[in-house]
Protein backbone atom coordinates (compact mmCIF):
# COMPACT_ATOMS: atom_id res chain seq x y z
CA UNK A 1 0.00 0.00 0.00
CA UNK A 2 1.72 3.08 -0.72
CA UNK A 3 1.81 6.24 1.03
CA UNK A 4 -1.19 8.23 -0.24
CA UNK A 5 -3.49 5.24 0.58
CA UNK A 6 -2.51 4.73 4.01
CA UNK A 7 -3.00 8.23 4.83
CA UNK A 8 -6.20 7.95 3.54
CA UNK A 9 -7.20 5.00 5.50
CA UNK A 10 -6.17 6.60 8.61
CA UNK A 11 -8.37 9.28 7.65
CA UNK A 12 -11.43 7.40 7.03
CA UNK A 13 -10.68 5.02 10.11
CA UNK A 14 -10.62 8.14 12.32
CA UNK A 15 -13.40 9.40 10.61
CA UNK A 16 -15.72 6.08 11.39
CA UNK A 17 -14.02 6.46 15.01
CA UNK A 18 -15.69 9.74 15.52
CA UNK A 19 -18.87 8.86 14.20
CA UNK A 20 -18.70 6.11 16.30
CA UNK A 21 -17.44 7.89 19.57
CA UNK A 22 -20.40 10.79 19.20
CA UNK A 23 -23.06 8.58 18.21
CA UNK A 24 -21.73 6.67 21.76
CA UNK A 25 -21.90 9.97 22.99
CA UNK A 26 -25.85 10.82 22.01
CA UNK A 27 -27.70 7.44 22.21
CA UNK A 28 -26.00 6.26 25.74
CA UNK A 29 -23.96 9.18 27.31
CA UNK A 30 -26.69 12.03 26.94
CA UNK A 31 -29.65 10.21 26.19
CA UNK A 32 -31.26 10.84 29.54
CA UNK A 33 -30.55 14.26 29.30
CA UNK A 34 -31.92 14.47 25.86
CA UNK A 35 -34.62 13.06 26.90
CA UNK A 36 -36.12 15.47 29.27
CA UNK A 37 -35.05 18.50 28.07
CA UNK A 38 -37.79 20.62 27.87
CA UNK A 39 -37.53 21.43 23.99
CA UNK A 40 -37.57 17.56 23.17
CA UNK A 41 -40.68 17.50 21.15
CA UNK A 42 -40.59 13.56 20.51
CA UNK A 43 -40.26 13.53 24.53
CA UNK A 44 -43.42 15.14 24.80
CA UNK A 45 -45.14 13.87 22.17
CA UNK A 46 -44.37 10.65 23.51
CA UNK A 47 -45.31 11.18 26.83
CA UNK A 48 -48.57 12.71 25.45
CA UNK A 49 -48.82 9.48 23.58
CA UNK A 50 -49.00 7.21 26.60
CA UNK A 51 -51.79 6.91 29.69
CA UNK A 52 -50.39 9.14 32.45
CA UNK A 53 -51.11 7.67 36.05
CA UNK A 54 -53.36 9.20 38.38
CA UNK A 55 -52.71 11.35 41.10
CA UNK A 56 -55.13 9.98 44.30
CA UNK A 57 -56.68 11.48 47.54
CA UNK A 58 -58.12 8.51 49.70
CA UNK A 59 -58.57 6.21 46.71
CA UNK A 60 -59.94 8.95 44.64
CA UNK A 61 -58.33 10.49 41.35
CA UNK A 62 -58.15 13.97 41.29
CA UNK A 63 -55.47 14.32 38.54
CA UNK A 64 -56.26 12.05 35.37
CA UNK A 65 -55.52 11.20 31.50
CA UNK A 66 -58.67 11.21 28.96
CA UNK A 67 -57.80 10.19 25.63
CA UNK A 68 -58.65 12.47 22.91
CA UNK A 69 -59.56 12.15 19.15
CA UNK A 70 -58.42 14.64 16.53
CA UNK A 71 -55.59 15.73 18.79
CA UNK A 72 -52.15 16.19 17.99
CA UNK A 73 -51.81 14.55 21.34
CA UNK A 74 -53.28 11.28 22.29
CA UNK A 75 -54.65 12.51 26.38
CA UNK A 76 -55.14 15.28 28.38
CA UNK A 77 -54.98 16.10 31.67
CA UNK A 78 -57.75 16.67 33.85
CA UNK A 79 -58.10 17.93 37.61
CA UNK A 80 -61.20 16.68 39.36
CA UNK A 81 -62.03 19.91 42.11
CA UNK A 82 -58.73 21.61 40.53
CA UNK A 83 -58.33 24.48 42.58
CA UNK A 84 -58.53 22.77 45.79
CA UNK A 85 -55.58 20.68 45.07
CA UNK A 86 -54.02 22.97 42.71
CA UNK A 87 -51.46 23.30 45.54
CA UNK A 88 -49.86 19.92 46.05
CA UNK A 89 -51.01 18.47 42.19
CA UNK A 90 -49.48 21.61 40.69
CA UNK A 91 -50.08 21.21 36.38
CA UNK A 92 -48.86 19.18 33.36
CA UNK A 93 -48.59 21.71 30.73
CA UNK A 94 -47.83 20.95 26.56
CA UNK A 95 -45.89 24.23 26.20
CA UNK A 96 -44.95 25.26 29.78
CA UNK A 97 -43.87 21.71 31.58
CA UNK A 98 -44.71 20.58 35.42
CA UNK A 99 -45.08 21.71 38.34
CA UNK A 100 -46.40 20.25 42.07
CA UNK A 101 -46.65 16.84 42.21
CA UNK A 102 -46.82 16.16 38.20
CA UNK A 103 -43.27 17.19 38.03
CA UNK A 104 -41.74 15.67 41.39
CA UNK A 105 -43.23 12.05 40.73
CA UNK A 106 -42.84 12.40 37.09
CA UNK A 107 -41.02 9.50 36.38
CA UNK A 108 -43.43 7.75 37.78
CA UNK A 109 -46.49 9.24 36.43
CA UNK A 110 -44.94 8.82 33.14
CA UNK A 111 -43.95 5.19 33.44
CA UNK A 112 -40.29 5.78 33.11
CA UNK A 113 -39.23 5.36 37.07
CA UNK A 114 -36.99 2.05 37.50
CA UNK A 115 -39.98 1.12 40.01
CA UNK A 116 -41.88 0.06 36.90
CA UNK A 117 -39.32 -1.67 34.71
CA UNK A 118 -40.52 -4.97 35.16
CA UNK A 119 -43.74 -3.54 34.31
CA UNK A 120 -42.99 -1.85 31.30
CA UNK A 121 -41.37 -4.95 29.89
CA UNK A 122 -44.33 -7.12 30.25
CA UNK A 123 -46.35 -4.35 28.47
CA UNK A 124 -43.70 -4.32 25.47
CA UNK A 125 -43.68 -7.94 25.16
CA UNK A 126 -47.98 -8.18 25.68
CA UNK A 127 -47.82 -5.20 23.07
CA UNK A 128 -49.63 -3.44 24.89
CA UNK A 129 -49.73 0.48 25.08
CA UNK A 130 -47.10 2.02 27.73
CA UNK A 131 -49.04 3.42 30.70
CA UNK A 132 -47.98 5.52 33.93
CA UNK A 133 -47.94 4.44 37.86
CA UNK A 134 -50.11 6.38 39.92
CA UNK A 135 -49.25 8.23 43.17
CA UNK A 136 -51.50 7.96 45.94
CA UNK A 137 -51.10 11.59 48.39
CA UNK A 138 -51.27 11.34 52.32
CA UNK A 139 -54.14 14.37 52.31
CA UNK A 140 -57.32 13.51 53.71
CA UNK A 141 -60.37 15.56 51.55
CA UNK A 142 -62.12 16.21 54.59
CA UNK A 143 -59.26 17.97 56.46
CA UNK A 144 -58.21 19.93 52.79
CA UNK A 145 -61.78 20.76 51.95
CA UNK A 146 -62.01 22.24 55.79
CA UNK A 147 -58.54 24.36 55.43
CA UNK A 148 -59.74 25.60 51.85
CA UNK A 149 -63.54 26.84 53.44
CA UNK A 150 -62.07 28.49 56.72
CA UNK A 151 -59.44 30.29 54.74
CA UNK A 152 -62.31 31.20 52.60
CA UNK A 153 -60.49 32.87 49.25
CA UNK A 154 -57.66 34.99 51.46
CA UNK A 155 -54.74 35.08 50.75
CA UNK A 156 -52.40 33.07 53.14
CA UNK A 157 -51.69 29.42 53.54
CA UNK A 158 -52.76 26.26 55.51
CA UNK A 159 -50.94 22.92 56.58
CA UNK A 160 -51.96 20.11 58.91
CA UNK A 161 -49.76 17.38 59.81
CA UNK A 162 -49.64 13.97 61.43
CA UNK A 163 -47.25 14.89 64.37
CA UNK A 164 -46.18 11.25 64.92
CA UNK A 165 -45.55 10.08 61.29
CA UNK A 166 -45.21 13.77 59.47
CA UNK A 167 -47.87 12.88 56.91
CA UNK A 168 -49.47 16.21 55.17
CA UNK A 169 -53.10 15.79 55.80
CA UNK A 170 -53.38 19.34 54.44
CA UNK A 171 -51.85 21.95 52.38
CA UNK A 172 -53.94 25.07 50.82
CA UNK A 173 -52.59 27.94 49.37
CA UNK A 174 -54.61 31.41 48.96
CA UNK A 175 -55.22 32.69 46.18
CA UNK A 176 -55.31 29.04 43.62
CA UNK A 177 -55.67 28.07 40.59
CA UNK A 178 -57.22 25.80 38.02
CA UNK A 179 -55.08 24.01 36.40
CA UNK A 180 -57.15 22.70 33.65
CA UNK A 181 -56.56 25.75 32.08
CA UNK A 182 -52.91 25.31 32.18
CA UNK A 183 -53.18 21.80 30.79
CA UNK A 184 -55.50 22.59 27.99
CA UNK A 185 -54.12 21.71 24.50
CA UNK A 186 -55.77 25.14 22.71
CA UNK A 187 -52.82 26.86 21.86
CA UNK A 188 -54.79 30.57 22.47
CA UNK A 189 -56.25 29.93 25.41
CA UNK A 190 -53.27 28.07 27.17
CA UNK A 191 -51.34 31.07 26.21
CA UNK A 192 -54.00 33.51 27.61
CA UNK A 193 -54.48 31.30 30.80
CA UNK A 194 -50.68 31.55 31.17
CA UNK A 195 -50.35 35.44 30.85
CA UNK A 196 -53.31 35.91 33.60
CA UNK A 197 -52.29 33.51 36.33
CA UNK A 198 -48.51 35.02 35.38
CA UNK A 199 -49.46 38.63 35.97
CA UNK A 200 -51.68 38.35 38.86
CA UNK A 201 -49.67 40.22 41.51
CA UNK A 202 -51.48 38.02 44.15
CA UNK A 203 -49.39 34.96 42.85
CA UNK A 204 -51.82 32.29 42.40
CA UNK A 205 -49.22 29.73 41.09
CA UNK A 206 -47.20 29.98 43.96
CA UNK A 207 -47.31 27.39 46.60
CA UNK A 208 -47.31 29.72 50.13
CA UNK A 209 -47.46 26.70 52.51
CA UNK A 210 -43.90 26.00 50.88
CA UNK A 211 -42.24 28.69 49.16
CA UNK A 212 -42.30 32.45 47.31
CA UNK A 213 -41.44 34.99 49.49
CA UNK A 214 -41.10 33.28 53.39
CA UNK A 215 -43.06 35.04 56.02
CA UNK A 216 -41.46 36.66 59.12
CA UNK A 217 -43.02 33.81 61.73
CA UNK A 218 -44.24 36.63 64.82
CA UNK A 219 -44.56 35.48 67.47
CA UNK A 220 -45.02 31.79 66.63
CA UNK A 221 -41.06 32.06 66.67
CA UNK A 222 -40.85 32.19 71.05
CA UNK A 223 -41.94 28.57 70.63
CA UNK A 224 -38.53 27.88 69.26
CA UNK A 225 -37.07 30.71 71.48
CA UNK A 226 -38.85 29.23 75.12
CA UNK A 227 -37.30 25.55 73.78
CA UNK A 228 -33.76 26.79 74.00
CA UNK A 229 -34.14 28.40 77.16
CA UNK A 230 -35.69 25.23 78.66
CA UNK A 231 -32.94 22.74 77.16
CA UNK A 232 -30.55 25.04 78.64
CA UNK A 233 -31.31 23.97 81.98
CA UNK A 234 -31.38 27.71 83.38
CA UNK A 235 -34.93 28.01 83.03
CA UNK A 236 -38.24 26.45 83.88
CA UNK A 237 -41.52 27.68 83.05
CA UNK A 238 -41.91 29.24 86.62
CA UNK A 239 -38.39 31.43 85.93
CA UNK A 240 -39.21 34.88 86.19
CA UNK A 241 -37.97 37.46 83.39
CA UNK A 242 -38.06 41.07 82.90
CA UNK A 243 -41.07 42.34 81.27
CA UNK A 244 -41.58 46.17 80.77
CA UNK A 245 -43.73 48.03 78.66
CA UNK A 246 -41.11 48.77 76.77
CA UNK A 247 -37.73 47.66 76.05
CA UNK A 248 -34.57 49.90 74.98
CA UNK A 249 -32.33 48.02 72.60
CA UNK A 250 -28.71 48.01 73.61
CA UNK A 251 -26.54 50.81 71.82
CA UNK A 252 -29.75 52.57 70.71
CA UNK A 253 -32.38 54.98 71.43
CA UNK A 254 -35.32 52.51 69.97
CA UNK A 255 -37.04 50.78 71.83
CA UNK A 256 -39.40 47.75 71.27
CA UNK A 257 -42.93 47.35 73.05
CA UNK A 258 -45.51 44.78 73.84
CA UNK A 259 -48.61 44.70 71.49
CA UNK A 260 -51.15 46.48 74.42
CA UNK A 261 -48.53 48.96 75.40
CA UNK A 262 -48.41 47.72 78.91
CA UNK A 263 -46.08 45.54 81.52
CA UNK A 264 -46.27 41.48 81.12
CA UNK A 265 -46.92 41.23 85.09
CA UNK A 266 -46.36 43.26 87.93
CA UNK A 267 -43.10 44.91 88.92
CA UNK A 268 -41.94 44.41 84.89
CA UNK A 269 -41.63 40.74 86.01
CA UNK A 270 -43.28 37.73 84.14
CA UNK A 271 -43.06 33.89 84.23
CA UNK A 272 -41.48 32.02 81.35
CA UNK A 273 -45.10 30.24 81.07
CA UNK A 274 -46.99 33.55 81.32
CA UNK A 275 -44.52 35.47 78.82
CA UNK A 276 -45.48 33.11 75.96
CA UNK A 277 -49.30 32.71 77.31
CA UNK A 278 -49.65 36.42 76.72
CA UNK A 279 -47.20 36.59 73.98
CA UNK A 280 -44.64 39.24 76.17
CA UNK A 281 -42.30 40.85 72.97
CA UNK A 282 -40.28 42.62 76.21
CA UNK A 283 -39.34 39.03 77.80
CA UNK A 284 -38.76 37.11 74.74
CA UNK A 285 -36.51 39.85 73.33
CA UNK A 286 -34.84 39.90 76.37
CA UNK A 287 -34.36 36.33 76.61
CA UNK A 288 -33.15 35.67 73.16
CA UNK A 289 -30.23 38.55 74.19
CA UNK A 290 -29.22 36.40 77.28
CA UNK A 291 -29.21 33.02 75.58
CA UNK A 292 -26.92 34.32 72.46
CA UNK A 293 -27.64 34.32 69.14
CA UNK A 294 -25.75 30.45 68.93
CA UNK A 295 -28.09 29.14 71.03
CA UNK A 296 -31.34 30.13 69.68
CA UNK A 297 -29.65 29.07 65.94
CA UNK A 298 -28.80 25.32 67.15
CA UNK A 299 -32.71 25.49 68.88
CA UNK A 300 -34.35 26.66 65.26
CA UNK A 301 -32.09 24.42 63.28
CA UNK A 302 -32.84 21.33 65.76
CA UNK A 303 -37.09 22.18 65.07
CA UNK A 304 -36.19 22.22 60.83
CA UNK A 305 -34.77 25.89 59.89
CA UNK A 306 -32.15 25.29 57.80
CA UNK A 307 -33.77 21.80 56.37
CA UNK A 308 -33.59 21.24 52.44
CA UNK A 309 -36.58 19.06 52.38
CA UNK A 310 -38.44 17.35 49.56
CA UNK A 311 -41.46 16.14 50.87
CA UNK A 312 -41.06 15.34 47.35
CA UNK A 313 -42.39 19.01 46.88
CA UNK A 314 -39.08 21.02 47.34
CA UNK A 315 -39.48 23.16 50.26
CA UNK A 316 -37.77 26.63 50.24
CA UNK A 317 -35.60 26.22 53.64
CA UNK A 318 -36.87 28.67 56.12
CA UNK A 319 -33.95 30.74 57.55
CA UNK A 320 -32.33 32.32 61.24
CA UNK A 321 -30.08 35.16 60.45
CA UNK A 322 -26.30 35.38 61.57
CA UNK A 323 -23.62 37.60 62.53
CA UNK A 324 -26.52 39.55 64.79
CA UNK A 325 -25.81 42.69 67.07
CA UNK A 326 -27.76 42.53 69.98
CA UNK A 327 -30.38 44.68 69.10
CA UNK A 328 -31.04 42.59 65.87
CA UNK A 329 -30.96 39.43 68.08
CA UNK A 330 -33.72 41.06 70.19
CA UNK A 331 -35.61 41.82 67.40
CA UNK A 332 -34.96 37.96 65.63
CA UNK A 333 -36.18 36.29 68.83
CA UNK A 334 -39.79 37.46 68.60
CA UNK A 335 -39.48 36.05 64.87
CA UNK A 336 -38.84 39.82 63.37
CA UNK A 337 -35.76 41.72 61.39
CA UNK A 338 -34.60 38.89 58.82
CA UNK A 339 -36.11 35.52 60.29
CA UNK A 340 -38.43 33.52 57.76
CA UNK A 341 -40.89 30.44 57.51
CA UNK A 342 -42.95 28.67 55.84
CA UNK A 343 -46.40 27.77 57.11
CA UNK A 344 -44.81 24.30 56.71
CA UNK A 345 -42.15 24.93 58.96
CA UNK A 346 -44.18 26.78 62.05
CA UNK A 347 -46.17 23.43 61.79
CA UNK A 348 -43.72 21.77 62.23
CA UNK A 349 -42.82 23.63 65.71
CA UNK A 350 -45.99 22.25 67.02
CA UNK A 351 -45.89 18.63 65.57
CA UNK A 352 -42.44 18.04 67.70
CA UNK A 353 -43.84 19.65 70.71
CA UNK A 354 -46.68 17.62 70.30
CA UNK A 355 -44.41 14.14 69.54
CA UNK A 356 -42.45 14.47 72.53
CA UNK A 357 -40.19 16.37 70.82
CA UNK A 358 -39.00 14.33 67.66
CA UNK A 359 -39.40 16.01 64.53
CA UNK A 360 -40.37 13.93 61.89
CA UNK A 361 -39.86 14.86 58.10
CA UNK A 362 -43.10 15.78 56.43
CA UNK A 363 -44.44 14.10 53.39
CA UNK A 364 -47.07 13.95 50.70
CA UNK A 365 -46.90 10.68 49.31
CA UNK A 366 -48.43 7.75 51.13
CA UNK A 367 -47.41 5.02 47.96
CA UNK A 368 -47.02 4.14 44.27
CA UNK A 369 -48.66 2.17 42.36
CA UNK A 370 -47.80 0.17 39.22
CA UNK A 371 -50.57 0.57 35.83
CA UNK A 372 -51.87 -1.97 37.39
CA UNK A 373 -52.20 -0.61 40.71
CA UNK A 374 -50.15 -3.13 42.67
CA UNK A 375 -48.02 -1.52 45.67
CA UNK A 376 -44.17 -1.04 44.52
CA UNK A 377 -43.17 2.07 46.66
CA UNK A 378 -44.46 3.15 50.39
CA UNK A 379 -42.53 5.73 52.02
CA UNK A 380 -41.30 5.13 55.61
CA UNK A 381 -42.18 7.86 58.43
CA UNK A 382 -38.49 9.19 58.78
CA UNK A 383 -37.18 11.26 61.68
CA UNK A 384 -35.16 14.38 61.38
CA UNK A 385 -33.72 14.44 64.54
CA UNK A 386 -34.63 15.25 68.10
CA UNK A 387 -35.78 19.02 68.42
CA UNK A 388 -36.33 18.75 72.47
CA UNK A 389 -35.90 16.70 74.69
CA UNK A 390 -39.29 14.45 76.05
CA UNK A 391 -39.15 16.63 79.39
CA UNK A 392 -38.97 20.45 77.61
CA UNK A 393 -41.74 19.02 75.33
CA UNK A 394 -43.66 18.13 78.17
CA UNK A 395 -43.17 21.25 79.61
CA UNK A 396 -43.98 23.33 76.26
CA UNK A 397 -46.99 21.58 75.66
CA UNK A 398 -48.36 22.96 79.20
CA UNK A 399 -47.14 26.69 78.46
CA UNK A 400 -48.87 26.11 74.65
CA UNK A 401 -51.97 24.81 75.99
CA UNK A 402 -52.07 27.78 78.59
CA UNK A 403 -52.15 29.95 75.64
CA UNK A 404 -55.29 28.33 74.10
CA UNK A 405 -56.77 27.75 77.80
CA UNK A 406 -56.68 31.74 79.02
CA UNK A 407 -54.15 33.57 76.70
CA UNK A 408 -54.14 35.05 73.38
CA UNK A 409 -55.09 31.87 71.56
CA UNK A 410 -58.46 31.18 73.71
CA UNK A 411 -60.42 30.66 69.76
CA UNK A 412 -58.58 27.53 69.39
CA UNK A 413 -59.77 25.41 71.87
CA UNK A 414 -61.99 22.31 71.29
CA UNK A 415 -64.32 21.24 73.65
CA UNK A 416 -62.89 17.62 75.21
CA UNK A 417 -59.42 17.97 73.21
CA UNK A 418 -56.17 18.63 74.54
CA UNK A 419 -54.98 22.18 72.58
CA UNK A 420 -52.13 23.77 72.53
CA UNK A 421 -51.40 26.62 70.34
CA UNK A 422 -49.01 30.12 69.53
CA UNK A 423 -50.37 33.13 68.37
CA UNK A 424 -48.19 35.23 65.45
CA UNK A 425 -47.78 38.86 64.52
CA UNK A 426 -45.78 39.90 61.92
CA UNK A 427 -45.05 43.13 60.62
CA UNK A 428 -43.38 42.95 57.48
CA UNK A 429 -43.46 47.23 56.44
CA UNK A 430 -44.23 50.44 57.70
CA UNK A 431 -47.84 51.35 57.91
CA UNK A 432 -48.91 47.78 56.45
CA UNK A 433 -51.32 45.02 58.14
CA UNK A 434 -49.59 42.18 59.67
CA UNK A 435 -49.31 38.56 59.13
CA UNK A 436 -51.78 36.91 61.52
CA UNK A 437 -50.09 33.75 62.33
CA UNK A 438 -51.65 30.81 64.08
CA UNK A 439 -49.52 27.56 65.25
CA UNK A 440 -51.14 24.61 67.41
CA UNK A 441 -51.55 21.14 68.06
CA UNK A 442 -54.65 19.26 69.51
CA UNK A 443 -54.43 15.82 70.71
CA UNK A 444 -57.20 13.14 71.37
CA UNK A 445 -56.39 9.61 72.08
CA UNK A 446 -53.67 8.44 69.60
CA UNK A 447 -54.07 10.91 67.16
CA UNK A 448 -51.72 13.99 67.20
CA UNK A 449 -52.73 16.76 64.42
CA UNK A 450 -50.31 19.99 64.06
CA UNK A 451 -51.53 22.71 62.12
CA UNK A 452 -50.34 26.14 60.97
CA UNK A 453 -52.17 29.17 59.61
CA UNK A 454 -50.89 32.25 58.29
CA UNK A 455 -52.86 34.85 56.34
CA UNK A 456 -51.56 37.62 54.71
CA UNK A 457 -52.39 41.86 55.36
CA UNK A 458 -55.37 40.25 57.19
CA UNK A 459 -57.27 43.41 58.48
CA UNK A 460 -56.18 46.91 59.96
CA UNK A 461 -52.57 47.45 61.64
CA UNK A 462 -54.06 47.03 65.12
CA UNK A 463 -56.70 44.20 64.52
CA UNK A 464 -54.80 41.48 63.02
CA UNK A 465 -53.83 39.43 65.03
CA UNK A 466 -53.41 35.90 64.56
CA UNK A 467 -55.67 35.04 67.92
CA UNK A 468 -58.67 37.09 66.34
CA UNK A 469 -57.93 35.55 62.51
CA UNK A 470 -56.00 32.34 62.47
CA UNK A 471 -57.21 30.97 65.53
CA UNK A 472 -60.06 29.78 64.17
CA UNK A 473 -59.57 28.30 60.84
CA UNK A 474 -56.69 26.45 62.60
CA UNK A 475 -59.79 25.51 65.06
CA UNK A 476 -61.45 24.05 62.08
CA UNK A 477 -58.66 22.66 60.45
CA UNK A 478 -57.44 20.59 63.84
CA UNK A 479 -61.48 19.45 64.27
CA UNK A 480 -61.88 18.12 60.94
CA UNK A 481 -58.35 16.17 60.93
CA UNK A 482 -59.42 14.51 64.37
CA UNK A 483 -62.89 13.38 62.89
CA UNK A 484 -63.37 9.78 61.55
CA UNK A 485 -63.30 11.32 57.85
CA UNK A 486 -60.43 13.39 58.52
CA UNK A 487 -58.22 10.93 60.21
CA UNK A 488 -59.19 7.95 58.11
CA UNK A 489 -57.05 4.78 56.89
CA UNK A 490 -53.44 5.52 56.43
């Protein structure tokens, strides 16, 4: 072979050894990825082309497939009752993707999760048409139905959990949606339902119980600031702490008052119990100062701030400011300056207070199901770690239940029912109406429901307060979970 041949040969062989390595490179290496990038038409039409699984609430579908005629797409999506579970179900959208539940159990809706391999094979080799798993959801439709009605169209947010296994028996969000408007194939109107929902300033497609802008917690935050004085071993609820009407931050001239302008007890001198039963801003600010700014951290991150959950919902981690002055600690320890929650996370104060102070990890989905509905995935109650100890539990749950009993949270209680609860203030701007914040936990026999409520500019600067507002839907909320219907079979 002379020279000019061999070089060629070398040239075609690396040639073919190219081809070879990138079409390695597309059908193996980045085939996942090419697979569910959003702009992968044959991806969608595909999955568009296949039965998506259901989405169920106590054996019920509330998120189906219909097939279609006529269609460039062989189903659509439908919501049974859309906006009430608009929340947690989020949409599937042709043009603008996933969101909620359709996109965190996607694989699984769509039949693609390794949990249905085996099942997927016996389709292709019965010929059969690729179908979806459903995913069954740990809310109860009594408890959600009762969160939706007593938050009655403000806007705010609602969550009830199962304090010993973390289970979501509720999660509303004020304003919703419908998303059968998002997950209509009309090209117009999807666009036109798009551009409405997107320029509503009240948010409607954001999830409030979990993300969007985080709340400053009020009040609700001396749960968190009471458990780190009590684990300190320097404090019972019978301690006695400085109370005045007012309080003058250190290296300042402000000064910081109690909502009705007056002393927590006599002499400026209130009881650890009574300072959270009447919600004292004086004592708690006070208190946060003397324990340090480390110690109330560790206490918040022990009860979940901090946490990058997925309950498989992805949960915006609620956050305790550092590197605090004193005044700014003052102000952080009655759940002001930069602290911020979700409604999910002030529940989840109460659920470890009232599960002797382990904090389980909250979640939405109680199993999966293959197409043909056999049991292939059931999520274990898991712990995140030990927020109190049994005794300061103990001990909080008698200072909460004061608070429902003959303090600021008195619309709470339940006839018959062990309550406790925290009321929650928040200003969050000059001249604007607070947050009215509501956390609590009512126990009856073996079942132990947490709830929290918050809802937003909820009345005039001095009338809304989370006593007067939240109180009672959380009331409502905490009645309905502990009902036959509400509690159910899980």
């Amino acid at each position: 072979m002379n020279r000019p041949v061999r070089r060629l040969a070398v040239v075609v062989a690396l040639l073919f050894a190219s081809l070879f390595a990138s079409t390695t490179w597309i059908q193996f290496v980045r085939a996942e990825a090419l697979n569910t990038t959003s702009g992968n038409s044959r991806q969608l039409y595909a999955e568009l082309g296949r039965d998506r699984g259901q989405i169920t609430v106590d054996g019920r579908a509330i998120a189906t497939s219909v097939e279609v005629e006529g269609d460039d797409y062989q189903y659509l999506r439908q919501y049974a009752d859309g906006p009430l579970w608009a929340p947690v179900t989020g949409f599937y959208s042709i043009r603008y993707g996933a969101t909620g539940i359709e996109r965190a159990e996607n694989d699984v809706l769509a039949g693609t999760s390794d949990d249905l391999f085996y099942r997927r094979v016996t389709d292709m080799l019965k010929g059969e048409q690729p179908r979806g798993g459903s995913v069954a959801l740990t809310l109860r439709p009594a408890v959600q139905q009762a969160a939706s009605d007593a938050l009655d169209g403000r806007k705010g947010a609602v969550v009830a959990l199962d304090a010993e296994t973390g289970d979501v028996l509720a999660m509303v969000s004020g304003p919703t949606y419908d998303p059968n408007r998002l997950a209509t194939h009309n090209g117009t109107d999807l666009t036109d339902a798009w551009r409405q929902l997107n320029d509503d300033e009240d948010d409607p497609l954001v999830n409030r119980a979990i993300g969007g802008n985080l709340y400053p917690p009020g009040s609700t935050f001396k749960i968190v600031v009471a458990a780190a004085a009590l684990e300190s071993g320097s404090y019972t609820a019978d301690t006695l702490l400085a109370g005045p009407a007012r309080l003058t931050l250190p290296q300042t001239t402000t000064t910081l008052g109690n909502d009705e302008g007056t002393a927590c007890g006599p002499n400026d001198q209130v009881s650890l119990l009574d300072a959270l039963r009447e919600s004292c801003n004086t004592a708690f600010a006070s208190l946060g100062m003397d324990l340090g700014q480390d110690a109330v951290a560790e206490q918040a991150q022990k009860f979940g701030f901090g946490e990058d959950l997925s309950i498989p919902l992805r949960v915006t981690p609620s956050t305790f400011p550092s590197d605090l002055n004193q005044p700014q600690l003052a102000q952080s320890s009655i759940g002001q300056f930069d602290v911020r929650s979700t409604p999910l996370q002030v529940a989840m104060l109460s659920a470890a207070v009232a599960n002797d102070g382990v904090l389980m990890k909250p979640n939405l989905v109680a199993e999966v199901r293959d197409q043909s509905f056999n049991v292939v995935d059931q999520p274990s109650s898991d712990e995140i770690g030990r927020a109190v100890s049994a005794d300061t539990a103990a001990t909080l749950r008698t200072m909460m239940e004061a608070v429902v009993s003959r303090g600021t949270g008195t619309r709470a209680a339940i006839p018959g029912v062990e309550v406790g609860g925290k009321t929650g203030t928040a200003q969050h701007g000059v001249g604007l109406p607070p947050y009215a914040w509501f956390t609590s936990y009512a126990i009856q026999g073996d079942r132990k429901v947490a709830v929290a409520v918050v809802i937003e500019d909820g009345g005039s600067v001095d009338s809304a307060y989370g006593g007067r507002l939240s109180a009672p839907v959380a009331k409502t909320v905490m009645q309905a979970a502990l009902s036959d219907d509400g509690w159910g079979q899980r």
